[in-house]
Protein backbone atom coordinates (compact mmCIF):
# COMPACT_ATOMS: atom_id res chain seq x y z
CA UNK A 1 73.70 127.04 51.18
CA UNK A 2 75.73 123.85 50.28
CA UNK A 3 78.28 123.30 52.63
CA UNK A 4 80.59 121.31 50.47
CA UNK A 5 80.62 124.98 48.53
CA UNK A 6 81.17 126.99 51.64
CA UNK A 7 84.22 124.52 52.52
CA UNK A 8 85.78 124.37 49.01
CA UNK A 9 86.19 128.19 48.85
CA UNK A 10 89.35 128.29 50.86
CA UNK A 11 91.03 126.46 47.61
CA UNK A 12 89.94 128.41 45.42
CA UNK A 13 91.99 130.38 42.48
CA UNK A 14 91.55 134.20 42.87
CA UNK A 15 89.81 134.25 39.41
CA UNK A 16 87.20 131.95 40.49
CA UNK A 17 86.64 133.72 43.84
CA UNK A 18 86.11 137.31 42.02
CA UNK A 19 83.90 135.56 39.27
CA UNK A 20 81.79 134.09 42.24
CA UNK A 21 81.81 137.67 43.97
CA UNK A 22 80.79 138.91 40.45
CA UNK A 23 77.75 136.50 40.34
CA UNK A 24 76.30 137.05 43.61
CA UNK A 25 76.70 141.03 43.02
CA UNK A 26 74.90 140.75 40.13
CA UNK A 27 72.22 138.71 41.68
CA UNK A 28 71.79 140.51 44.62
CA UNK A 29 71.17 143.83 42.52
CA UNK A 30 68.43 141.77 40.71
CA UNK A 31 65.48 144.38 40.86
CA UNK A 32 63.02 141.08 40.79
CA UNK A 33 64.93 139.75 43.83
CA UNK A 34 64.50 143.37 45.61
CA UNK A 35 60.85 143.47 45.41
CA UNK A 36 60.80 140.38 46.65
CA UNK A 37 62.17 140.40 49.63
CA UNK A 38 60.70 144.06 49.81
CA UNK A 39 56.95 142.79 50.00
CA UNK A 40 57.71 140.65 52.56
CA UNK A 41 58.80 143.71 54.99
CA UNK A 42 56.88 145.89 57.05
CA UNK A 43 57.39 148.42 60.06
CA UNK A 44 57.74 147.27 62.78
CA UNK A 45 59.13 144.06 61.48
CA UNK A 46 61.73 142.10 63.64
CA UNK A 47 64.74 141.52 60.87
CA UNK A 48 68.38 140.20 61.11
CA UNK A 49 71.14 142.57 59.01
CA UNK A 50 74.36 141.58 57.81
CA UNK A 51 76.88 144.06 59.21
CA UNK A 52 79.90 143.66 57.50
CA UNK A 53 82.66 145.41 60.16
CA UNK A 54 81.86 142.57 62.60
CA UNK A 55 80.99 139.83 60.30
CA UNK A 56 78.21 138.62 62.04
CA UNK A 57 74.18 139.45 61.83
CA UNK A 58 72.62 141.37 63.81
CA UNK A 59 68.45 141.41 64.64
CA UNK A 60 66.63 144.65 63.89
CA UNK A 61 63.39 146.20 63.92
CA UNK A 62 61.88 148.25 61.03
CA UNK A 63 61.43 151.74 62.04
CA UNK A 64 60.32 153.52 58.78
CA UNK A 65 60.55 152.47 54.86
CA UNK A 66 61.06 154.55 51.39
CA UNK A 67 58.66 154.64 49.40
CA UNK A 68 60.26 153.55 45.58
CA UNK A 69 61.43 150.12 46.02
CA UNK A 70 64.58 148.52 47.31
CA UNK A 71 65.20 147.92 51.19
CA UNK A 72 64.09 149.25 54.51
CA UNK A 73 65.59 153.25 55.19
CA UNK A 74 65.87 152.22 58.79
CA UNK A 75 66.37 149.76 61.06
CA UNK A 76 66.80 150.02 64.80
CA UNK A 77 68.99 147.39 66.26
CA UNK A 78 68.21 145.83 69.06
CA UNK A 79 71.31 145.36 70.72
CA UNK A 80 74.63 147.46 71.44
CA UNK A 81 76.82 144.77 70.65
């Protein structure tokens, strides 16, 4: 990511910061960009999640998978903290 971004955000108007959150939902809900990243997983798979009541990411390992698309069921982490 560009960092020059990542630093300007702190300025920016509310509008611009819910347009940006707008954009990034609507590509991250890009079925393309699912399948993706889906064909690149498999059980067993050593993966890092974003959990969003810490803010920080955590590593993972793939313990099973649905079966129409989309991510991972479940993940095991690896840690307690």
């Amino acid at each position: 990511m560009r960092v020059k971004l990542i630093e300007d955000l702190p300025m920016a108007t509310s509008a611009e910061l819910y347009q940006l959150s707008w954009v990034i939902e609507q590509l991250m809900a890009d079925p393309r960009r699912i399948v993706q990243a889906r064909q690149q997983l498999h059980l067993g798979q050593m993966v890092q999640f974003w959990e969003w009541g810490t803010g920080k990411l955590r590593p993972a390992r793939i313990v099973s998978m649905n079966g129409h698309g989309g991510s991972p069921s479940r993940c095991s982490s690896t840690s307690s903290t």
